[in-house]
N, C-alpha and C. Protein backbone atom coordinates (compact mmCIF):
# COMPACT_ATOMS: atom_id res chain seq x y z
N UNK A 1 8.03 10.72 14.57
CA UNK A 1 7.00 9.70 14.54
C UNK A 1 7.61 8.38 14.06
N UNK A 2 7.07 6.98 14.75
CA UNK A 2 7.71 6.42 14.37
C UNK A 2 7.42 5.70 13.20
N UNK A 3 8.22 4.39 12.10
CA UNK A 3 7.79 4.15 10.89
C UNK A 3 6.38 2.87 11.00
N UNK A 4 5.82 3.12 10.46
CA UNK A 4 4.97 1.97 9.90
C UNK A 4 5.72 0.64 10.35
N UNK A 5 5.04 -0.30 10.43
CA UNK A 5 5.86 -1.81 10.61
C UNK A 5 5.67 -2.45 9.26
N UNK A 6 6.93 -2.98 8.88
CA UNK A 6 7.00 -3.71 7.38
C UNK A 6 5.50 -4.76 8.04
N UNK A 7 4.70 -4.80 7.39
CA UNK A 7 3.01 -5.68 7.10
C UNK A 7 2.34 -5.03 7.16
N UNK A 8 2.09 -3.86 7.88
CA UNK A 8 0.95 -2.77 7.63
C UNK A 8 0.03 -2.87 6.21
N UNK A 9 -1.45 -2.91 6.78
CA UNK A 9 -2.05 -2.66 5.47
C UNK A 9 -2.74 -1.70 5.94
N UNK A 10 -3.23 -1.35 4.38
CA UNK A 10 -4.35 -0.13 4.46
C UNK A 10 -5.07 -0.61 2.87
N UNK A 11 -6.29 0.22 3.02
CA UNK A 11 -7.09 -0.44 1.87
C UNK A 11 -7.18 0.93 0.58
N UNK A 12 -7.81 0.23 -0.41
CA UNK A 12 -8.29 1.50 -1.41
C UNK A 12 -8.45 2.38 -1.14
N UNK A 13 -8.33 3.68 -1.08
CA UNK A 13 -9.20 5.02 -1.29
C UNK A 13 -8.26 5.53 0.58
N UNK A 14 -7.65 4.96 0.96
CA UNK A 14 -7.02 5.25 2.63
C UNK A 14 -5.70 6.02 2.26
N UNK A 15 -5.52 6.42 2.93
CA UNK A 15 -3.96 7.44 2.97
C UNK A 15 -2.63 6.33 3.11
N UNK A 16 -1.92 6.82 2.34
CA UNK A 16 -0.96 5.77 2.79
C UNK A 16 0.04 6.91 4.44
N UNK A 17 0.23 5.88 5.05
CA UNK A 17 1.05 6.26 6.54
C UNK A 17 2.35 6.36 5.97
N UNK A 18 3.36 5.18 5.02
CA UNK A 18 4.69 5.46 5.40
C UNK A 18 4.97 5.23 3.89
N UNK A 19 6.16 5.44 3.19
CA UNK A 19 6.69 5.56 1.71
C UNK A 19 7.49 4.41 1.90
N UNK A 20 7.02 3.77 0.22
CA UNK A 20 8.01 2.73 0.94
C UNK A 20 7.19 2.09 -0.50
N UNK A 21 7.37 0.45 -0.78
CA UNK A 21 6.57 -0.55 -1.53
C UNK A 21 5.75 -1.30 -1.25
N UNK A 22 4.59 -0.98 -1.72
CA UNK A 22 3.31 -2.00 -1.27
C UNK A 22 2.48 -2.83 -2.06
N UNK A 23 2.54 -4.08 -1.85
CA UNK A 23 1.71 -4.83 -2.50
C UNK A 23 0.18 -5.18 -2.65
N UNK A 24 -0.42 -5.20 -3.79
CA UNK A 24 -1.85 -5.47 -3.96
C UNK A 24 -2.04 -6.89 -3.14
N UNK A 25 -3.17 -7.07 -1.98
CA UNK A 25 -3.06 -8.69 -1.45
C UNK A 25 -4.54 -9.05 -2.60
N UNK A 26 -3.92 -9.25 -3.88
CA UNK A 26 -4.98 -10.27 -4.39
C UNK A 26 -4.73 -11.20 -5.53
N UNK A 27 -5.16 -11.61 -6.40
CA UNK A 27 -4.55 -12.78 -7.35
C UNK A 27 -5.20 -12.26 -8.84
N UNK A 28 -4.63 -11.58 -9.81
CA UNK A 28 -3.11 -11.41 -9.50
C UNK A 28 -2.72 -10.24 -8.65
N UNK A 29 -1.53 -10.18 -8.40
CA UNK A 29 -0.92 -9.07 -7.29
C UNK A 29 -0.06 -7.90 -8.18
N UNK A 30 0.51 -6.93 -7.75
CA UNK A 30 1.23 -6.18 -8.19
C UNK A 30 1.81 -5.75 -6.96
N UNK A 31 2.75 -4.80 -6.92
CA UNK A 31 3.50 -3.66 -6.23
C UNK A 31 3.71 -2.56 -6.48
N UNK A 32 3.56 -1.24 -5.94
CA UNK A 32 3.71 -0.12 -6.49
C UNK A 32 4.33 0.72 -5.45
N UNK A 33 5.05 1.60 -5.90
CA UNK A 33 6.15 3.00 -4.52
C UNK A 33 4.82 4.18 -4.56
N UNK A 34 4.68 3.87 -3.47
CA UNK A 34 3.81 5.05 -2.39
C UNK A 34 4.23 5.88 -1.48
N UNK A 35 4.19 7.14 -1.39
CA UNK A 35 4.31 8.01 -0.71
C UNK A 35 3.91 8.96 0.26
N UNK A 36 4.04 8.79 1.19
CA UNK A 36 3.46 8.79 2.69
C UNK A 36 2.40 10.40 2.33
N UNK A 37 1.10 10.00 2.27
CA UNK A 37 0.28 10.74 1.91
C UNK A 37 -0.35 10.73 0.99
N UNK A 38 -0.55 10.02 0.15
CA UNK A 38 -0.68 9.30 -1.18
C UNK A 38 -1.77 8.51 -0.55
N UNK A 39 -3.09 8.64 -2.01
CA UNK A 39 -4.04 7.77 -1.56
C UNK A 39 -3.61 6.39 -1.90
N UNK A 40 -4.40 5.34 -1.79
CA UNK A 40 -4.59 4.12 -2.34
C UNK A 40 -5.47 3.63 -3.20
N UNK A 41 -4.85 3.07 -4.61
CA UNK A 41 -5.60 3.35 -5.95
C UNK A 41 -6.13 1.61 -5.76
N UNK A 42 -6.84 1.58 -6.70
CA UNK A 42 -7.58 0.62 -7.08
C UNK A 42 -6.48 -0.29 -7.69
N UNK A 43 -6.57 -1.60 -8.03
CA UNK A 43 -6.16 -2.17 -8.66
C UNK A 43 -6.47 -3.17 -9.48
N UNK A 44 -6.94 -3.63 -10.46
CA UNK A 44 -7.56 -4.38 -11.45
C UNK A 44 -8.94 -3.53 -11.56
N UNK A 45 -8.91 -2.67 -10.97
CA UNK A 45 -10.82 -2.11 -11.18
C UNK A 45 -11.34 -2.26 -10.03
N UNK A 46 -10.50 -2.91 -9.35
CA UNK A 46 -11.17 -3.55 -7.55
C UNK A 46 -10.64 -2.75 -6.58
N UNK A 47 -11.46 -2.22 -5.34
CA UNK A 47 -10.20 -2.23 -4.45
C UNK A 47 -10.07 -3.24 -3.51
N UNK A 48 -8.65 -3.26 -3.44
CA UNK A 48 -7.99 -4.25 -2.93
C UNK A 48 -7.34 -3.19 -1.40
N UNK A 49 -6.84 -4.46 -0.84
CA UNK A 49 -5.63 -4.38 0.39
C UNK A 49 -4.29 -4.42 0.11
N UNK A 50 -3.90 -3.38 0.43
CA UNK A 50 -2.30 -3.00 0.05
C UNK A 50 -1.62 -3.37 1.14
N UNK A 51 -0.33 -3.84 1.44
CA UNK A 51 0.66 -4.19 2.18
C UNK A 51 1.77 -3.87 1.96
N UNK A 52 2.65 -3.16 3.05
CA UNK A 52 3.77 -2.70 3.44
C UNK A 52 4.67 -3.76 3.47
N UNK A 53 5.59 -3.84 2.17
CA UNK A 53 6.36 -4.86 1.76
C UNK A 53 7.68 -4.28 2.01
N UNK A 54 8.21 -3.11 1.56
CA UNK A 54 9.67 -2.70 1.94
C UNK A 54 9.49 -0.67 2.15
N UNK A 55 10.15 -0.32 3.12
CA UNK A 55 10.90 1.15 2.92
C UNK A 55 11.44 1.66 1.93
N UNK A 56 10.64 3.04 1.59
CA UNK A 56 11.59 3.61 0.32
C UNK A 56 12.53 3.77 0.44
């Protein structure tokens, strides 16, 4: 299968598709290593939109 494209998003509570580093898109932001199957957590208490920033 092939990989995710580095910008891919996916939101809170969604599966993540590919392992790798993804960023919170909000102000302030963070980054966290996700693993292909791994939900998507909240961040500040919010959910936010995560983005496919680099390959693990």
């Amino acid at each position: 299968m092939a990989k995710a494209p580095i910008g891919t998003t996916r939101k809170t509570g969604e599966k993540c598709p590919e392992s790798g580093v993804w960023k919170a898109q909000s102000t302030p932001s963070t980054t966290i290593p996700l693993s292909e199957g791994e939900t998507f957590p909240p961040y500040n208490g919010k959910a936010v939109t995560w983005k496919l920033i680099s390959y693990a």
